[in-house]
C-alpha atoms as a PDB file:
ATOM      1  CA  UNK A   1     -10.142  13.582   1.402  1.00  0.00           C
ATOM      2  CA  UNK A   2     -13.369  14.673  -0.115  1.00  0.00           C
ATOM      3  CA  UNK A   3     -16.936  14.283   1.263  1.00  0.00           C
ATOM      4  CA  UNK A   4     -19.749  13.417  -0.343  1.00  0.00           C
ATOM      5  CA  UNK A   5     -22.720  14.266   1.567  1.00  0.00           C
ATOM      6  CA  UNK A   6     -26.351  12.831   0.925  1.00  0.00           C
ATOM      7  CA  UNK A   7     -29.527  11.147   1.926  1.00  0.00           C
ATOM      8  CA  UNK A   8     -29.836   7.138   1.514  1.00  0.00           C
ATOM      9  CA  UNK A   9     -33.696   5.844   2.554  1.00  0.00           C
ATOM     10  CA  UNK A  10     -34.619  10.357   4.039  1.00  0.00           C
ATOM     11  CA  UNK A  11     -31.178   9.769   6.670  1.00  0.00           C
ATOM     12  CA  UNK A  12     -28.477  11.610   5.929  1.00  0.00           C
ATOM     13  CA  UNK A  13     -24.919  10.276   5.821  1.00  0.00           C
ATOM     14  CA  UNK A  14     -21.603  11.660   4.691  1.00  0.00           C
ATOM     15  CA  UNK A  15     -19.218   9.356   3.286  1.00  0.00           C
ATOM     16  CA  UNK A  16     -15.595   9.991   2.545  1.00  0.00           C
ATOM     17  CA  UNK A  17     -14.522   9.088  -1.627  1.00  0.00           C
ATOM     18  CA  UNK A  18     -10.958   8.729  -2.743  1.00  0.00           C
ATOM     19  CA  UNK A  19     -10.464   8.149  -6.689  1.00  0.00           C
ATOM     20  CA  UNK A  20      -8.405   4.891  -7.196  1.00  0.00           C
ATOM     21  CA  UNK A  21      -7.923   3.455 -10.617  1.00  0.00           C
ATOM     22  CA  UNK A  22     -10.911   2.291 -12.152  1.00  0.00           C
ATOM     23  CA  UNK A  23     -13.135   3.309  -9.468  1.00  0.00           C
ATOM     24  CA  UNK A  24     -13.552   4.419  -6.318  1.00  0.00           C
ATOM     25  CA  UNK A  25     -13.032   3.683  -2.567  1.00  0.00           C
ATOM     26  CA  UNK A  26     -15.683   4.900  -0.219  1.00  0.00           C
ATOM     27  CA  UNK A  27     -15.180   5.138   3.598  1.00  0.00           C
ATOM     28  CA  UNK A  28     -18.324   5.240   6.334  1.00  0.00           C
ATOM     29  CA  UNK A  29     -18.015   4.751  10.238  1.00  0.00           C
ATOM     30  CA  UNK A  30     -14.630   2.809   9.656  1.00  0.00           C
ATOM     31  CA  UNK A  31     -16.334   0.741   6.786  1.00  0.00           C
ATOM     32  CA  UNK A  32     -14.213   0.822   3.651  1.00  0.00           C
ATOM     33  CA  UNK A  33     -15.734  -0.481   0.389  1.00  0.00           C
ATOM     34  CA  UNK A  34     -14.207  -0.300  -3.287  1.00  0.00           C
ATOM     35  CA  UNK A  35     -16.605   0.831  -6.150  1.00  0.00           C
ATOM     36  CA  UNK A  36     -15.570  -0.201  -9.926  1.00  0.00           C
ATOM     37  CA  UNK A  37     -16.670   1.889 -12.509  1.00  0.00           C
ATOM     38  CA  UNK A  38     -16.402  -0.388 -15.937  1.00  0.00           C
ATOM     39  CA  UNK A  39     -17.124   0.004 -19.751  1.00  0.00           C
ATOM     40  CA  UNK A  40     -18.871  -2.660 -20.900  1.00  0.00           C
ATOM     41  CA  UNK A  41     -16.025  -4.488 -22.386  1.00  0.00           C
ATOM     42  CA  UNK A  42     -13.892  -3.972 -19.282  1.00  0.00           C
ATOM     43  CA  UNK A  43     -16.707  -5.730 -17.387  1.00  0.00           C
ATOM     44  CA  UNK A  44     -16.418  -8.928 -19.330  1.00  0.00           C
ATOM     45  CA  UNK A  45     -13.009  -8.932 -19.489  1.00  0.00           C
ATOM     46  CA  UNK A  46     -13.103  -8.350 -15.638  1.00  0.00           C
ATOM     47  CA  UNK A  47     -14.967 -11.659 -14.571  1.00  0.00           C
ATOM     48  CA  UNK A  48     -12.188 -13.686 -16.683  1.00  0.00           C
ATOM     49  CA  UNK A  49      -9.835 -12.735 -14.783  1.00  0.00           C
ATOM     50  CA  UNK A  50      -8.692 -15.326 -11.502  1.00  0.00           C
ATOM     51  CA  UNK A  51      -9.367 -13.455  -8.463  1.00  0.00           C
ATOM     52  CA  UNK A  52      -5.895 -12.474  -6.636  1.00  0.00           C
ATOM     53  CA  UNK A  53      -4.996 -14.139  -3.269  1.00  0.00           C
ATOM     54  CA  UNK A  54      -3.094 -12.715  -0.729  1.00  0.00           C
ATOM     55  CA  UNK A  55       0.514 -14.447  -0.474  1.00  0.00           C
ATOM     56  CA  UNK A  56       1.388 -13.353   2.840  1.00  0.00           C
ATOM     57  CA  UNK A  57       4.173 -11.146   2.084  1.00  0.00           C
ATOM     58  CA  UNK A  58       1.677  -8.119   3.035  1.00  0.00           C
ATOM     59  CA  UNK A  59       3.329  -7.897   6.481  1.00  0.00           C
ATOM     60  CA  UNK A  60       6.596  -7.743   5.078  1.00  0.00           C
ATOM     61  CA  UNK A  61       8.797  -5.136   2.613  1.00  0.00           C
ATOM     62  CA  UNK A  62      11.255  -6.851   0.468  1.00  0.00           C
ATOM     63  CA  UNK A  63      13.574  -5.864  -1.391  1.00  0.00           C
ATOM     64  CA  UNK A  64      13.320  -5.722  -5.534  1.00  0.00           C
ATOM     65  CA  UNK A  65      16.781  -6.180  -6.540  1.00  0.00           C
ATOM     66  CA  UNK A  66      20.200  -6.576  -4.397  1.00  0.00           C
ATOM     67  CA  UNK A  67      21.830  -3.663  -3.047  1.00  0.00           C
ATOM     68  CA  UNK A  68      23.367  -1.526  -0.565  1.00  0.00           C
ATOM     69  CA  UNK A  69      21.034   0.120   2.112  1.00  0.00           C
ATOM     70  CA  UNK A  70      21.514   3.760   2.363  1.00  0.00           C
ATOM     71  CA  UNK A  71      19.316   4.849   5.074  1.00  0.00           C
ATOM     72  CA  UNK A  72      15.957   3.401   6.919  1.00  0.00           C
ATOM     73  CA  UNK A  73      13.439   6.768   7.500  1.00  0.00           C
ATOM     74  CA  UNK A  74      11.466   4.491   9.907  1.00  0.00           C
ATOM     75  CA  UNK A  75      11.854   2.933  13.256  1.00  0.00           C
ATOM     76  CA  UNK A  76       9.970   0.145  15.066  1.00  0.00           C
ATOM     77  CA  UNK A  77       6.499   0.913  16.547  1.00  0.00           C
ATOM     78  CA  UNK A  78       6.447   3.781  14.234  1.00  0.00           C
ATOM     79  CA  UNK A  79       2.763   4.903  12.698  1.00  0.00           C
ATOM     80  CA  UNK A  80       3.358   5.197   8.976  1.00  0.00           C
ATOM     81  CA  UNK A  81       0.798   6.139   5.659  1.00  0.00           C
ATOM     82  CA  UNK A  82       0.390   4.905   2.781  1.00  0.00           C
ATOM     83  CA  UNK A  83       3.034   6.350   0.246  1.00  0.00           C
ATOM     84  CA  UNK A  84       5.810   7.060   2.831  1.00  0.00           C
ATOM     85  CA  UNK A  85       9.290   6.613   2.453  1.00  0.00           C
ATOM     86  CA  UNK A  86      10.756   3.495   4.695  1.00  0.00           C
ATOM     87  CA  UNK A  87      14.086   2.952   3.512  1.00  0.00           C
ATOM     88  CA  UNK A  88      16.226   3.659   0.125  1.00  0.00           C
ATOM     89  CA  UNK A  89      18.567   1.052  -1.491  1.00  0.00           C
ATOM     90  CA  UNK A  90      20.951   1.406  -3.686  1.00  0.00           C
ATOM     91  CA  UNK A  91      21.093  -1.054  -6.765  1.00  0.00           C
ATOM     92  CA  UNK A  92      23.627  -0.467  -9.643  1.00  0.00           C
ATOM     93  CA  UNK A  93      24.642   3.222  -9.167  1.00  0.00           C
ATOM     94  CA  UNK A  94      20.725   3.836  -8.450  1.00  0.00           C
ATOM     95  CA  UNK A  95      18.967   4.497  -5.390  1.00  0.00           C
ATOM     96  CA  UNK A  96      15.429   2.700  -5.023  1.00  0.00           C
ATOM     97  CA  UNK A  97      12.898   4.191  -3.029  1.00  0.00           C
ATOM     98  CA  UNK A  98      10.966   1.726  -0.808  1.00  0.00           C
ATOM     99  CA  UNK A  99       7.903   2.988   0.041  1.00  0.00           C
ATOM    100  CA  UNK A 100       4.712   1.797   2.006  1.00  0.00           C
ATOM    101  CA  UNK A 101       1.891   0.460   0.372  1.00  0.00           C
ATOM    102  CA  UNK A 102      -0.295   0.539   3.237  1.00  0.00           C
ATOM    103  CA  UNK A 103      -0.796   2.298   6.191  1.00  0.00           C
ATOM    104  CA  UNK A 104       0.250   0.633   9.378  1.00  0.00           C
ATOM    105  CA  UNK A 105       2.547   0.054  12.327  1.00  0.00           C
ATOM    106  CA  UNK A 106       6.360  -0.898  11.564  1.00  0.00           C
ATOM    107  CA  UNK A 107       6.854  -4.135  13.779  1.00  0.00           C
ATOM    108  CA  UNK A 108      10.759  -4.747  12.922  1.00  0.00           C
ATOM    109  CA  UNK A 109      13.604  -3.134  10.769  1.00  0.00           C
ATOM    110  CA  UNK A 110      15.698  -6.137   9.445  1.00  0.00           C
ATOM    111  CA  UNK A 111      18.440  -3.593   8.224  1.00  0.00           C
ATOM    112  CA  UNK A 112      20.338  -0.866   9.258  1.00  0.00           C
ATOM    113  CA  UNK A 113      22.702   1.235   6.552  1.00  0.00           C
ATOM    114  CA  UNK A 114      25.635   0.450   5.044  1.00  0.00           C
ATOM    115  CA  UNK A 115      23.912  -3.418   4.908  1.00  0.00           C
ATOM    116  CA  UNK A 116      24.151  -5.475   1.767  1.00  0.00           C
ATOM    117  CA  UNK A 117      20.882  -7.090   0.876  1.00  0.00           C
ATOM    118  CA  UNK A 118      19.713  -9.971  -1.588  1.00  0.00           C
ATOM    119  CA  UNK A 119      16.958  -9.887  -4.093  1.00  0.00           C
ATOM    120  CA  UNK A 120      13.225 -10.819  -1.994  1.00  0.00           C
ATOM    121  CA  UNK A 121      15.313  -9.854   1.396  1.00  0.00           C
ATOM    122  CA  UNK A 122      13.094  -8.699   4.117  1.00  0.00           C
ATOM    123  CA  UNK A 123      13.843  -5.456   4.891  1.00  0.00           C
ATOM    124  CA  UNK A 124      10.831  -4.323   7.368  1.00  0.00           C
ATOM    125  CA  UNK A 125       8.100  -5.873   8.554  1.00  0.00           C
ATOM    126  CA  UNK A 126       4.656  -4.614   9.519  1.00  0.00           C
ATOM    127  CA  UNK A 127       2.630  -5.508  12.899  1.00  0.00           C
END
């Protein structure tokens, strides 16, 4: 992850920046914060918009469409990252990739393979 390394008020700091779409996310002493960076336009557009609220669903993977499991890569109590695989599905002669959004700790695997799952099934849940 790059650094950037400064000076705010003569003390210096370094601060950890990650590019994320229209913006950045910056990271100091466990601290994360999001920076936008906006045209003008995109600014006014961006206060119309309703601000998102979290459903809930967060602590849970489900699945997009129903399918056949084909294997779970994760097990409970397992540490996982952001972009890893946690289990495949397969969907009409396609396999679908379920992958973690977040980084966390897997609290229970609903499914094992060879399972037949429904659309909006939960498949894993997070702690």
């Amino acid at each position: 992850m790059p650094v950037w390394a400064g000076t705010l008020d003569g003390v210096p700091l370094a601060v950890h920046v990650r590019h994320i779409p229209n913006g950045f996310e910056l990271a100091y002493r466990g601290i994360e914060v999001k920076a936008f960076v906006y045209t003008e336009r995109e600014a006014r557009y961006t206060r119309l918009m309703p601000i998102k609220t979290l459903s809930g669903s967060e602590k849970s993977v489900r699945c997009p469409m129903p399918g056949l499991v084909v294997s779970v890569a994760v097990a409970e109590g397992q540490e996982i990252k952001a972009g890893e695989t946690l289990a495949v599905v397969e969907a009409m002669k396609m396999e679908n990739i379920l992958r973690a959004e977040r980084d966390g700790t897997i609290k229970k695997v609903h499914v094992k393979p060879g399972d037949s799952v429904a659309v909006d099934a939960v498949v894993i849940e997070f702690a």
